[in-house]
Protein backbone atom coordinates (compact mmCIF):
# COMPACT_ATOMS: atom_id res chain seq x y z
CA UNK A 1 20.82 -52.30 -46.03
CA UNK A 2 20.46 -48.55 -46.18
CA UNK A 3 17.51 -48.37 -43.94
CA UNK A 4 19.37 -50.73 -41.53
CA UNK A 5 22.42 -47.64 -42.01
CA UNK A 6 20.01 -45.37 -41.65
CA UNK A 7 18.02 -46.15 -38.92
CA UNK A 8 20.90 -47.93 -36.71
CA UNK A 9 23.93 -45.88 -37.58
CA UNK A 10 26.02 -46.76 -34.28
CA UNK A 11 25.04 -50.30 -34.33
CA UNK A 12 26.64 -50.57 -37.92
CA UNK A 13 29.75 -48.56 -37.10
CA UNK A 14 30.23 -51.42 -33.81
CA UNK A 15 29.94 -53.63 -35.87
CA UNK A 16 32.59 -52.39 -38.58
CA UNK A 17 34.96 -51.83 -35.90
CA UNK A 18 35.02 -55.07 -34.25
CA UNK A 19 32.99 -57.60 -36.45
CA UNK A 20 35.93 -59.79 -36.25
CA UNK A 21 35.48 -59.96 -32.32
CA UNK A 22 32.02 -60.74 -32.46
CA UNK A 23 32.14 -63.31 -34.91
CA UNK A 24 34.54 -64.89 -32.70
CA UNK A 25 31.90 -64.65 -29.78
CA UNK A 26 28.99 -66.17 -31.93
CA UNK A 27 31.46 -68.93 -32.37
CA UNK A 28 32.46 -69.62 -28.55
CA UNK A 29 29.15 -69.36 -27.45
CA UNK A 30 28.02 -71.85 -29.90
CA UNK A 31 30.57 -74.08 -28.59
CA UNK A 32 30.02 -73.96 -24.58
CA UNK A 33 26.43 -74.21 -25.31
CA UNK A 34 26.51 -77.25 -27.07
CA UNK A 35 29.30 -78.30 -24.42
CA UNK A 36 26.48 -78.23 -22.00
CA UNK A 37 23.79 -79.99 -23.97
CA UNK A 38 25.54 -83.00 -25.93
CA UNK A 39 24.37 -86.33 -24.76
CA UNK A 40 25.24 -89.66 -25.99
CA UNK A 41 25.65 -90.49 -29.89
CA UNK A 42 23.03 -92.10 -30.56
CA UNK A 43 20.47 -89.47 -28.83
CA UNK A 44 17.85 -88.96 -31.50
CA UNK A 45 17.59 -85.28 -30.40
CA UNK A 46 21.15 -84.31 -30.38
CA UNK A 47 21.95 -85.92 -33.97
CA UNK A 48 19.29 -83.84 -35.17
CA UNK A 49 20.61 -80.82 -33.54
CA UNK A 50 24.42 -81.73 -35.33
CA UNK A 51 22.10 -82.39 -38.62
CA UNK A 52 20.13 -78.89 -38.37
CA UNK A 53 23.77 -77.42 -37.51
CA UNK A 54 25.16 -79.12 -40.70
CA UNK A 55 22.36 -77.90 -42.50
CA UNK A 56 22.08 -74.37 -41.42
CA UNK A 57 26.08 -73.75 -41.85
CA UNK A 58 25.64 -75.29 -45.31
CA UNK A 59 22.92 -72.84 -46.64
CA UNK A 60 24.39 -69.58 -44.51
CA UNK A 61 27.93 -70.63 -46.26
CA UNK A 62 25.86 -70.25 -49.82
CA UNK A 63 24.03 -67.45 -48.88
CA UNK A 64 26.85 -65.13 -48.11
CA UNK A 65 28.90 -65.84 -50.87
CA UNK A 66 26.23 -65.22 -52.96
CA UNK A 67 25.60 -61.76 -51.88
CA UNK A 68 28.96 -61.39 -52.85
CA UNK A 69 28.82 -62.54 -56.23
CA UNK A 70 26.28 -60.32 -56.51
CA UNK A 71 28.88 -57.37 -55.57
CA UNK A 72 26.80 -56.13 -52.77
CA UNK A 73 29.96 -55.22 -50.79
CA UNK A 74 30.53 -52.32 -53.22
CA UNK A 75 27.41 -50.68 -51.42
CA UNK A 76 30.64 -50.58 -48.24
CA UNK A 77 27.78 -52.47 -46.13
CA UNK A 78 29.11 -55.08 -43.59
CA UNK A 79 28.56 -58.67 -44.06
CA UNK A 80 24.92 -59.52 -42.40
CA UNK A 81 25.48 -59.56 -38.52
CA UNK A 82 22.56 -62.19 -38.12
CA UNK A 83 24.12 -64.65 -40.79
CA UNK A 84 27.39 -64.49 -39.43
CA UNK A 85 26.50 -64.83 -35.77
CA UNK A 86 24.02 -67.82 -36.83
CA UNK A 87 27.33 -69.48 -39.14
CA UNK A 88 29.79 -69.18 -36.12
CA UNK A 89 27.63 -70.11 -33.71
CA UNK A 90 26.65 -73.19 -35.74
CA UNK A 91 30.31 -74.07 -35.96
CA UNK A 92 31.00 -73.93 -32.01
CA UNK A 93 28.08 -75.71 -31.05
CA UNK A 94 29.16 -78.53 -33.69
CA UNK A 95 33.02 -78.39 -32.64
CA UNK A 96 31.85 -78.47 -29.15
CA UNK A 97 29.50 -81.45 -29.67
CA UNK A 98 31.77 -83.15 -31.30
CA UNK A 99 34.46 -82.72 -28.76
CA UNK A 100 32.06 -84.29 -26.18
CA UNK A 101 31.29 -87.51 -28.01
CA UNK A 102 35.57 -88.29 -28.97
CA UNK A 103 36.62 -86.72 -25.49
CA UNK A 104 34.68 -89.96 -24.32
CA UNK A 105 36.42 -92.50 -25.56
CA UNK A 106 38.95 -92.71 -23.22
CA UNK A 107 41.87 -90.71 -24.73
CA UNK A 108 43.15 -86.93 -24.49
CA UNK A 109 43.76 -86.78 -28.30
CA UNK A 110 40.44 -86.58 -29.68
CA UNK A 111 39.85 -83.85 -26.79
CA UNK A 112 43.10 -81.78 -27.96
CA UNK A 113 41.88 -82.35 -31.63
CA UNK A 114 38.67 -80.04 -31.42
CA UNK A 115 40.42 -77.75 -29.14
CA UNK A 116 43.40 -77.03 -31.96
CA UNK A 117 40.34 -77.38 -34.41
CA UNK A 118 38.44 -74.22 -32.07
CA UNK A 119 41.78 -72.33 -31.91
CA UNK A 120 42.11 -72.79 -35.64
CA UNK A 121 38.41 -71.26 -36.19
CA UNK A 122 39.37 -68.08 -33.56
CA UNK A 123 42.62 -67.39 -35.24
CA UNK A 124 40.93 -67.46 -38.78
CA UNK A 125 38.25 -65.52 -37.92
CA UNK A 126 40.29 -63.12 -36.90
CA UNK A 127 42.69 -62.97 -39.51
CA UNK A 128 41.54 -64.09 -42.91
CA UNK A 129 40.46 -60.72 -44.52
CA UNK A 130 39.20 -61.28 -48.33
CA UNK A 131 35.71 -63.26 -49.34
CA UNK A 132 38.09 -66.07 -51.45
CA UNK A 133 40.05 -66.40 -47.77
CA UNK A 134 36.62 -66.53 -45.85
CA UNK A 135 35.26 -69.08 -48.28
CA UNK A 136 37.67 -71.50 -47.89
CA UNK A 137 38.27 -71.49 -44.30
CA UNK A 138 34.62 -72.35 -43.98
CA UNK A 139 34.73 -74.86 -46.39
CA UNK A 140 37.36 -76.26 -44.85
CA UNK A 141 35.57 -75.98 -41.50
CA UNK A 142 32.61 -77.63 -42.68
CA UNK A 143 34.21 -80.91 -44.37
CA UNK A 144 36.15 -81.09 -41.28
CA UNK A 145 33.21 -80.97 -38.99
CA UNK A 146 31.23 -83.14 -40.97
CA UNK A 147 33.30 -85.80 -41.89
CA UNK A 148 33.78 -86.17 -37.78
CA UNK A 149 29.99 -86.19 -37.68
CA UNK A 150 29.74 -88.91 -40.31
CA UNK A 151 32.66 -91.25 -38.61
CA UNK A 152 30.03 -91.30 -36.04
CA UNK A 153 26.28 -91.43 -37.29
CA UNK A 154 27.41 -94.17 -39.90
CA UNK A 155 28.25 -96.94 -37.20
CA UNK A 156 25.68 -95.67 -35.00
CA UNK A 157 22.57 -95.33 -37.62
CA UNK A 158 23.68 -97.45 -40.91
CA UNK A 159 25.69 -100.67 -40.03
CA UNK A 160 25.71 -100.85 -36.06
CA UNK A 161 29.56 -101.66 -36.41
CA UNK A 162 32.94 -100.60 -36.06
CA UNK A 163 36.11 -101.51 -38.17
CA UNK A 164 38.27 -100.25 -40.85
CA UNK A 165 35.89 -100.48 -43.71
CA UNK A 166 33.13 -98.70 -41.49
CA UNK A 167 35.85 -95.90 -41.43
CA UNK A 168 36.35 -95.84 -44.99
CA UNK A 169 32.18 -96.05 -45.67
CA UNK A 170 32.16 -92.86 -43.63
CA UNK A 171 34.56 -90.80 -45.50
CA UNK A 172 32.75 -91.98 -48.67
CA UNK A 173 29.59 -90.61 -47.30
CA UNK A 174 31.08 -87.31 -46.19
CA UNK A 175 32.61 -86.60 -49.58
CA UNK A 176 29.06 -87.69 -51.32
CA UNK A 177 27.55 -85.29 -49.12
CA UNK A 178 30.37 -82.48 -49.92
CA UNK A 179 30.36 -82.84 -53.04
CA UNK A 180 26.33 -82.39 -53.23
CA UNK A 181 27.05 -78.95 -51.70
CA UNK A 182 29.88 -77.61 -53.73
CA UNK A 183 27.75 -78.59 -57.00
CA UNK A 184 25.31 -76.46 -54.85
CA UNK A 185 27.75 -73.80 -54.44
CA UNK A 186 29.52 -73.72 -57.73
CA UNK A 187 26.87 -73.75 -60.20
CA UNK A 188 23.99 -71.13 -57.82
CA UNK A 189 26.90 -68.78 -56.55
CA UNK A 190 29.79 -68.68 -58.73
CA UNK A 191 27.57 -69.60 -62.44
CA UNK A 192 30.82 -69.98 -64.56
CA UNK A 193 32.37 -67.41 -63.17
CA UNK A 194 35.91 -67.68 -61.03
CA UNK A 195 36.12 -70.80 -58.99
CA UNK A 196 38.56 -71.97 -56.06
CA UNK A 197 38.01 -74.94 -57.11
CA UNK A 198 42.04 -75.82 -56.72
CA UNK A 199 42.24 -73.94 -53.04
CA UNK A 200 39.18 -76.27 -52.18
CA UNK A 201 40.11 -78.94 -53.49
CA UNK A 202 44.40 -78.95 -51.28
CA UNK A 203 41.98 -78.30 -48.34
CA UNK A 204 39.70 -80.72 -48.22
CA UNK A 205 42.23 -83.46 -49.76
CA UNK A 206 44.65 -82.44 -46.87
CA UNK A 207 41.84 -82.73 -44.59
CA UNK A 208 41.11 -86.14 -45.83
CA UNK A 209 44.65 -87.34 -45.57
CA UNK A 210 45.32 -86.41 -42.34
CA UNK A 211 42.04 -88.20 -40.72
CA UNK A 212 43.64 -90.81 -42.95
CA UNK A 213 46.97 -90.84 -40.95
CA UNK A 214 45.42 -89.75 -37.61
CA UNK A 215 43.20 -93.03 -38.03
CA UNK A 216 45.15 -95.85 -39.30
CA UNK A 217 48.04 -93.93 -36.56
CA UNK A 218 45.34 -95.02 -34.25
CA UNK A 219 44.96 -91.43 -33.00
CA UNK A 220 41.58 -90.98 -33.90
CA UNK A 221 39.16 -91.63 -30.82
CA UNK A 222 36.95 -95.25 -31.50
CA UNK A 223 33.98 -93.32 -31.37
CA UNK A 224 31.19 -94.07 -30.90
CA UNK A 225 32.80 -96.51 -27.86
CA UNK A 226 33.50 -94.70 -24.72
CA UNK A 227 34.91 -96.39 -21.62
CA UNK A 228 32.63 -96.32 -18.52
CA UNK A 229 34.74 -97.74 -15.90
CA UNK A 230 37.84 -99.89 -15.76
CA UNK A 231 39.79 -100.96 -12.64
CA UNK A 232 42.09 -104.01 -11.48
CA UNK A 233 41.04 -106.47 -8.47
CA UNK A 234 42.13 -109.41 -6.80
CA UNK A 235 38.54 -111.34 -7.47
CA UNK A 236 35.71 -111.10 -9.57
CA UNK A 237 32.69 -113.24 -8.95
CA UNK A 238 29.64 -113.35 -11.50
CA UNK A 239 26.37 -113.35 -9.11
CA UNK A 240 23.07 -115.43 -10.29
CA UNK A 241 21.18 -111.64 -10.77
CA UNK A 242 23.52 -111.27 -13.28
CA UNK A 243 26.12 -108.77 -11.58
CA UNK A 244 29.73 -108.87 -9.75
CA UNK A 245 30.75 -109.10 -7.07
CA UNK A 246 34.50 -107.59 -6.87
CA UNK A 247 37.24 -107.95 -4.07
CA UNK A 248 39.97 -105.46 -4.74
CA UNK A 249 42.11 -102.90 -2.80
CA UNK A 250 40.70 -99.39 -2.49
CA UNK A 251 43.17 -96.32 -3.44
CA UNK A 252 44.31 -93.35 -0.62
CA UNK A 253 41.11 -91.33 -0.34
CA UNK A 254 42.83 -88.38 -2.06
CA UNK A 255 43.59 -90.11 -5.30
CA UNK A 256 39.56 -89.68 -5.90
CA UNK A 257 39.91 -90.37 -9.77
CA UNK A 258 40.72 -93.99 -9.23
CA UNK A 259 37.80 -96.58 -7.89
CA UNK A 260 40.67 -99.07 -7.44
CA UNK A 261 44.53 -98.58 -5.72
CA UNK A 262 47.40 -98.00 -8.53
CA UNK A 263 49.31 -100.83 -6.45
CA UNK A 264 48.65 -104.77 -6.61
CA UNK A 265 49.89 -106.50 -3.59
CA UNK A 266 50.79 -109.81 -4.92
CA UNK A 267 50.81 -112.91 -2.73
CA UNK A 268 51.73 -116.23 -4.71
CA UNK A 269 49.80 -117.71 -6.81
CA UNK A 270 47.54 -114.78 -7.35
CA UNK A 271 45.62 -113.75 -10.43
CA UNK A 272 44.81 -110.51 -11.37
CA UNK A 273 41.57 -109.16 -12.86
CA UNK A 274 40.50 -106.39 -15.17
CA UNK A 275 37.43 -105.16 -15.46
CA UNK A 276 35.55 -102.75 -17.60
CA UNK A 277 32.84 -101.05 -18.75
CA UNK A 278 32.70 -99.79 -22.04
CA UNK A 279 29.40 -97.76 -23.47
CA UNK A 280 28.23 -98.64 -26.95
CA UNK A 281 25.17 -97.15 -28.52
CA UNK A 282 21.89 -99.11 -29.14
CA UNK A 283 21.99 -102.18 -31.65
CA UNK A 284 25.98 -101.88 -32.41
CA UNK A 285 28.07 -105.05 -31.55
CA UNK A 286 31.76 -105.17 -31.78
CA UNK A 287 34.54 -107.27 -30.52
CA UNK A 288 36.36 -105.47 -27.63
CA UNK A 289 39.82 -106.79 -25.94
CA UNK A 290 41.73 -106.83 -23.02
CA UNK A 291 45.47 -106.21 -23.55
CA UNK A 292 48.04 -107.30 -20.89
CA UNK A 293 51.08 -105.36 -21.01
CA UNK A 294 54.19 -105.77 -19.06
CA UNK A 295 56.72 -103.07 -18.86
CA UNK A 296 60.35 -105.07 -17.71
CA UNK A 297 62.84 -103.26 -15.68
CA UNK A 298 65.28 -103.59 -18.45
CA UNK A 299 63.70 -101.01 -20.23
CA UNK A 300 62.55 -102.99 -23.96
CA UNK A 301 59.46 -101.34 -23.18
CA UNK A 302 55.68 -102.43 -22.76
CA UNK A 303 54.91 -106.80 -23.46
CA UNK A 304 51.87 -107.95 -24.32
CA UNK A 305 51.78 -110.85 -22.41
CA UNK A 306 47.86 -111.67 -23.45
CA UNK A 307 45.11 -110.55 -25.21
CA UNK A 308 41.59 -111.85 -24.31
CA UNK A 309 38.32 -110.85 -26.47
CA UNK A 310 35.03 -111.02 -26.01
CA UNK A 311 31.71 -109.13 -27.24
CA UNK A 312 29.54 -106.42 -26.20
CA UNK A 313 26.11 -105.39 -27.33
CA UNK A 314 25.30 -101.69 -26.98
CA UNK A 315 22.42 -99.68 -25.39
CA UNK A 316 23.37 -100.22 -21.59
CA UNK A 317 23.91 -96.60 -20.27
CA UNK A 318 26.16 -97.82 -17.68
CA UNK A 319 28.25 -99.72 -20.85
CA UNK A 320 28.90 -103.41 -21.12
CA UNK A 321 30.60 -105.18 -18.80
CA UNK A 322 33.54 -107.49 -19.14
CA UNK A 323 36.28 -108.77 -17.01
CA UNK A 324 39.66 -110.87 -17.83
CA UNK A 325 42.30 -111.90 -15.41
CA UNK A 326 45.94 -112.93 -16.05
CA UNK A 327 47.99 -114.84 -13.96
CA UNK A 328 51.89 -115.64 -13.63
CA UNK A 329 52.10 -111.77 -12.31
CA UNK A 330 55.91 -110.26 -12.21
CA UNK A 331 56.49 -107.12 -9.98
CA UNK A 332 56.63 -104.12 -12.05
CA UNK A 333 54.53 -101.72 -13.84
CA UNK A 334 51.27 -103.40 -15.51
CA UNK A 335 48.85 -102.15 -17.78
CA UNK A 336 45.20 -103.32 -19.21
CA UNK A 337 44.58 -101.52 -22.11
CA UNK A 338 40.80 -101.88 -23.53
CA UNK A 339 40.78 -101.93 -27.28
CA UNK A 340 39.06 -102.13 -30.38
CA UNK A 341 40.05 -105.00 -32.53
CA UNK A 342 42.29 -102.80 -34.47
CA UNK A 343 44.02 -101.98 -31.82
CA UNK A 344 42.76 -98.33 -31.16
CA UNK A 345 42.52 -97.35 -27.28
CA UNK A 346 39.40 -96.91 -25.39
CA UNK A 347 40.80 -96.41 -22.27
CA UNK A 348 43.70 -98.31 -19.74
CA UNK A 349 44.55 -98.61 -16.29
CA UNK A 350 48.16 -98.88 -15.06
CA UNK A 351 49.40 -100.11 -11.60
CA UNK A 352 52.53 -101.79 -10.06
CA UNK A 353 52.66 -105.20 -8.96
CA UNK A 354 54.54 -105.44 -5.06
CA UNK A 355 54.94 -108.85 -3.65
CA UNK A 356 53.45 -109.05 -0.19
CA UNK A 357 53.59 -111.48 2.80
CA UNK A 358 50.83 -110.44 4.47
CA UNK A 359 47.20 -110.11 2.84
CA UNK A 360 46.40 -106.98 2.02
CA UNK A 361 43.51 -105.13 3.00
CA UNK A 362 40.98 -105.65 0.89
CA UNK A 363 36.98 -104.47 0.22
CA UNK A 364 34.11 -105.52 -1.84
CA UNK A 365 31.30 -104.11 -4.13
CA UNK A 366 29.02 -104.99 -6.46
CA UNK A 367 29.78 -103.78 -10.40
């Protein structure tokens, strides 16, 4: 470190002036370039980019805490730019990864998650001052970021499932793995000497209890589903290739988000159809559902006035394809909500039933 002082004085007085600032850069450049790269969850090449992430955080997290134990901050040196740079920018590109593969299932939570969770990392950075503070903000980070790696990989790589007891295998694995580093950590850094093992301990339990409550709360994102495309139409015919052929009504050309109109122009005797296309990684299979809901003018809220299942077997980039249709159709708001078999959202469409005398205009595609 002295020849470092020596030879690049200015660098090392930048750096002691504003190493909070910079740390904070390692980490946000980390995340947008991850935010560029991250495919889908069971890409081979990303998971071993989250692994070597993992990995590298781990040992850097070790690493600088030993040099501390080792009271090389009495020298007045800096923490190791490189390290630091390398640990944040581990964490952003992990964060941002991560908020990728839950942004795609079809709800705005998981999204807002990892953004409080990158606002969390910013504000710490800048404000947690002592190595005992340090340490267990990036402990905490990196529970937090694996566990949401392991709800993943473990449906995608290990049982090629979803459900409740898939959730609770992955938070077994995650604390197996945690606790294989803190041994790590304890007994190579620390050597009997003053622990945090309580501090640790209130933030990784709180951690766990919360992805507890956010899950069975039905918060949580069903990763590693993602909804592909969903949409409402007055017909849906299966062709002999194997496709669909769907009549529906097309939306005003500026509401460009929407491939089918939010209204349904009833005529009697109608039926309406929902279809969807839901993305599931190679080799898992999982019960999906369709969920009618009826919102009365009374106000009592949303009905479910059916719920229709069926299968879908993943690998299909496009997602598999499904369709259910419900009939005896009310005017009013309507939902069809597509949903695990716990009930968690992957994604709905909404629209209003009118009646109509005269057929609507209607167009046709293939799905």
């Amino acid at each position: 470190m002295d020849w470092i002082k020596t030879n690049f004085p200015h660098a090392i007085e930048f750096w002691e002036k504003y190493e909070r600032h910079i740390s904070a850069g390692g980490l946000a450049v980390g995340f947008f370039f991850d935010l560029i790269i991250a495919d889908r969850p069971d890409s081979v090449a990303n998971n071993l980019l989250l692994l070597t992430y993992l990995l590298l955080a781990g040992v850097i997290i070790i690493v600088l805490n030993l040099r501390a134990t080792r009271k090389l901050e009495q020298e007045h040196s800096p923490e190791p730019l490189f390290l630091l740079l390398v640990l944040q920018f581990c964490f952003g590109g992990l964060a941002s990864n991560l908020l990728v593969l839950y942004g795609r299932s079809g709800t705005l939570v998981g999204s807002a998650l990892f953004l409080g969770l990158l606002l969390a990392m910013l504000v710490g950075n800048e404000f947690l001052k002592n190595r005992y503070a340090h340490l267990r903000f990036n402990v905490g980070v990196f529970y937090l970021l694996l566990l949401t790696y392991c709800l993943i990989a473990v449906p995608v790589f290990l049982v090629h499932t979803i459900g409740t007891w898939v959730f609770l295998l992955s938070e077994a694995i995650s604390l197996i793995i945690f606790g294989g580093f803190l041994t790590v950590l304890f007994f190579v850094v620390f050597r009997g000497k003053e622990r945090p093992v309580r501090e640790i301990g209130i933030i990784v339990g709180s951690i766990f209890v919360v992805f507890n409550l956010f899950y069975f709360l039905q918060i949580i994102p069903p990763v590693p589903l993602s909804l592909k495309e969903i949409g409402v139409y007055h017909s849906i015919l299966k062709e002999s290739g194997g496709g669909y052929l769907a009549i529906y009504e097309s939306p005003p050309w500026y509401v460009f988000w929407r491939d089918t109109s939010s209204t349904y122009r009833l005529q009697a005797g109608e039926s309406a159809f929902c279809y969807s296309s839901v993305f599931a990684p190679t080799n898992l299979e999982a019960p999906i559902y369709h969920r009618w809901e009826y919102n009365p003018k009374n106000g009592s809220g949303w009905e479910t006035r059916s719920r229709v299942s069926f299968e879908i077997a993943g690998g299909r980039n496009e997602g598999y394809r499904g369709y259910s249709q419900t009939s005896n159709l009310e005017t009013g708001e309507w939902r069809c909500n597509v949903e695990t078999q716990n009930g968690a959202l992957i994604g709905r469409t909404t629209f209003t039933v009118v009646e109509s005398k005269t057929p609507p205009a209607l167009s046709q595609k293939k799905l």
